[in-house]
Each structure stands twice: as structure tokens, then as C-alpha cells.
C-alpha atoms as a PDB file:
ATOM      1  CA  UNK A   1     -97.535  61.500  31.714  1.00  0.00           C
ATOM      2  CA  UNK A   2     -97.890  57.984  33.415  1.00  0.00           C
ATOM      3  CA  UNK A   3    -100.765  55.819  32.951  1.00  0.00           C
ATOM      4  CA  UNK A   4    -101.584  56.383  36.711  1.00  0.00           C
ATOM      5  CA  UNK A   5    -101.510  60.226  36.575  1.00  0.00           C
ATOM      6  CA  UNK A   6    -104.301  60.477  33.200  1.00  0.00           C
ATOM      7  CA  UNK A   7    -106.172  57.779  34.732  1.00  0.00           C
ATOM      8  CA  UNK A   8    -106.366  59.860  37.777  1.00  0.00           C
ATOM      9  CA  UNK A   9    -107.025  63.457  35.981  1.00  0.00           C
ATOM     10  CA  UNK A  10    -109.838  61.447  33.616  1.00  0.00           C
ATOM     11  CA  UNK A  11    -111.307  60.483  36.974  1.00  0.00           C
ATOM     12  CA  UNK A  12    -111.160  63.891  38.637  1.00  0.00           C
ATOM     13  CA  UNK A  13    -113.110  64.995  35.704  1.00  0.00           C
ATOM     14  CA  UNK A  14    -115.559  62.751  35.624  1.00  0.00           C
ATOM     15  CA  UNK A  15    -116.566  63.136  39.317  1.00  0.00           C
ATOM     16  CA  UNK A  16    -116.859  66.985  38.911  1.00  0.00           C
ATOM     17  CA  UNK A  17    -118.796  66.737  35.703  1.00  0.00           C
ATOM     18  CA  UNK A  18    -121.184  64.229  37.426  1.00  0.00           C
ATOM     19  CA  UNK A  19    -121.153  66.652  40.407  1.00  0.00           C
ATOM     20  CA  UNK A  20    -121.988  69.786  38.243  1.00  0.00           C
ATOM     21  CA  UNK A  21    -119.102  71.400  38.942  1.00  0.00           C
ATOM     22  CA  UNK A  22    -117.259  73.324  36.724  1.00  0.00           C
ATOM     23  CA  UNK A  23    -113.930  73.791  38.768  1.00  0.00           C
ATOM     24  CA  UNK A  24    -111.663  70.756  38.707  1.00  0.00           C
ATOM     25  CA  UNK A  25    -108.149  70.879  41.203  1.00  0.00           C
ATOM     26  CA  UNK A  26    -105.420  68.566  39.823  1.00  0.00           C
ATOM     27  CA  UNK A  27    -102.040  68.149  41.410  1.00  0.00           C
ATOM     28  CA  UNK A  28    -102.509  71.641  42.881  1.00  0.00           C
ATOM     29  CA  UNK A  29    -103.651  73.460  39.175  1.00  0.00           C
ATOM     30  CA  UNK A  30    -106.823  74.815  39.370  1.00  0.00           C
ATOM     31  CA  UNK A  31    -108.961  74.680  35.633  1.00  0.00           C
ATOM     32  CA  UNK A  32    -112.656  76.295  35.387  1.00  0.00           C
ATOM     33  CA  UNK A  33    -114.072  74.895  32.120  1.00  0.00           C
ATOM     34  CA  UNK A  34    -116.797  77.619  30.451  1.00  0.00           C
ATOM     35  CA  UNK A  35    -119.279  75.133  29.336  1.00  0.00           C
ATOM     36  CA  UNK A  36    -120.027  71.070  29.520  1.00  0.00           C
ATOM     37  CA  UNK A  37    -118.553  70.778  26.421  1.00  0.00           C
ATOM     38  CA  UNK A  38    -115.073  71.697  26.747  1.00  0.00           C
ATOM     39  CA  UNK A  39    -115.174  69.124  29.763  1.00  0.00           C
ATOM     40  CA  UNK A  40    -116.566  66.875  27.828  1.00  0.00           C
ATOM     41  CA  UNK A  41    -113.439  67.400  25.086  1.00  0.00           C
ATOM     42  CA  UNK A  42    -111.254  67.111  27.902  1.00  0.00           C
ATOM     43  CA  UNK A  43    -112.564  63.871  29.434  1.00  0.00           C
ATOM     44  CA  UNK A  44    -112.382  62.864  25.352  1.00  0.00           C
ATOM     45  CA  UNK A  45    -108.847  63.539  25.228  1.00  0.00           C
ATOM     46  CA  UNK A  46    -107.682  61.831  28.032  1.00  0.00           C
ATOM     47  CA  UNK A  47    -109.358  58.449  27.371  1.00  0.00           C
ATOM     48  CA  UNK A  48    -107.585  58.554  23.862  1.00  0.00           C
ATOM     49  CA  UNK A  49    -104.383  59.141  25.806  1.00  0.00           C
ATOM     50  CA  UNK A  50    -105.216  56.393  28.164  1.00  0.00           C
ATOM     51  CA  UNK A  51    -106.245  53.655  25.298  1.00  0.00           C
ATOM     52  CA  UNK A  52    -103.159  54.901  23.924  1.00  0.00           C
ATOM     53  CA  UNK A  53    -101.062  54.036  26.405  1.00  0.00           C
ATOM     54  CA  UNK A  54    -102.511  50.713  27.569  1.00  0.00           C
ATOM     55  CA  UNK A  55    -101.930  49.366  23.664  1.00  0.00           C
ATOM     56  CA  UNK A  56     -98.543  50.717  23.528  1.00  0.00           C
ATOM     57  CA  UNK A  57     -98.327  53.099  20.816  1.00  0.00           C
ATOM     58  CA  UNK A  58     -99.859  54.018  17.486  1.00  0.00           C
ATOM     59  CA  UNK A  59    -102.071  52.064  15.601  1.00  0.00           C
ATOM     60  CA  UNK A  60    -101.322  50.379  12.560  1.00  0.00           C
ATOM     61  CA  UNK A  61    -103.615  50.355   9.812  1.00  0.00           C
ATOM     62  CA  UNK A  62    -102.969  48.619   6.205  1.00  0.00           C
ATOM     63  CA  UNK A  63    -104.711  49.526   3.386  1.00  0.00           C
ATOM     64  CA  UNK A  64    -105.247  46.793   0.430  1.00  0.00           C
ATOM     65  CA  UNK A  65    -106.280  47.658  -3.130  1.00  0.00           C
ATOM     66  CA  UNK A  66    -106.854  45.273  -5.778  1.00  0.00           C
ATOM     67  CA  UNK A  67    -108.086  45.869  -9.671  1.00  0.00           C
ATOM     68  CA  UNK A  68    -108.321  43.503 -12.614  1.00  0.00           C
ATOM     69  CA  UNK A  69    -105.035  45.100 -14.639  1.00  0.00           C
ATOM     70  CA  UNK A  70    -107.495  45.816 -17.169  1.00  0.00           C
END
């Protein structure tokens, strides 16, 4: 998925959970979430997806470790 099309779904998402609805219609799929909280996962998910995308892949994390050799 583009940038452009998760930016859009997060959005979609985001208006029907601040609407109360439950029932979101993207690209012509039609997805009734059971409770606020799988929306909530949802809206979740794509914002990691979207950070991940504007930075341009994974994350790199290094680990240091030091002792005294004793």
C-alpha cells in the first residue's frame, strides 16, 4: 500500500470513530468493527504503517554493553 492510500484508510477511520459509527466503507469494502477497541487497534496499526513508511524502513537500534574484564 502507498502512503496516500493508509493515510486515507487511517482517516476514514478516524472520522467514523469520531462519528460513532461502527461501519467504515473503503475503496468499495465494507468492515463493521464489534467494539471501539478493535477500531481503535486498527487506527493503531495503520499509523505504525504510516510512520513506517514516511522514515523509510525499519528501525535500527544498537545495543552497547560494557564490563570491567574483571
Amino acid at each position: 500500500m502507498t502512503l496516500q492510500e493508509l493515510t486515507a484508510q487511517r482517516d476514514a477511520l478516524l472520522a467514523a470513530r469520531f462519528r460513532g459509527l461502527r461501519t467504515v466503507e473503503i475503496d468499495g469494502r465494507r468492515v463493521t468493527y464489534a467494539a471501539d477497541t478493535e477500531m481503535a487497534a486498527a487506527i493503531t496499526d495503520l499509523e505504525r504503517r504510516i510512520a513506517a513508511a514516511e522514515e523509510g524502513g525499519r528501525k535500527r537500534r544498537i545495543l552497547t554493553s560494557a564490563s570491567k574484564g574483571l
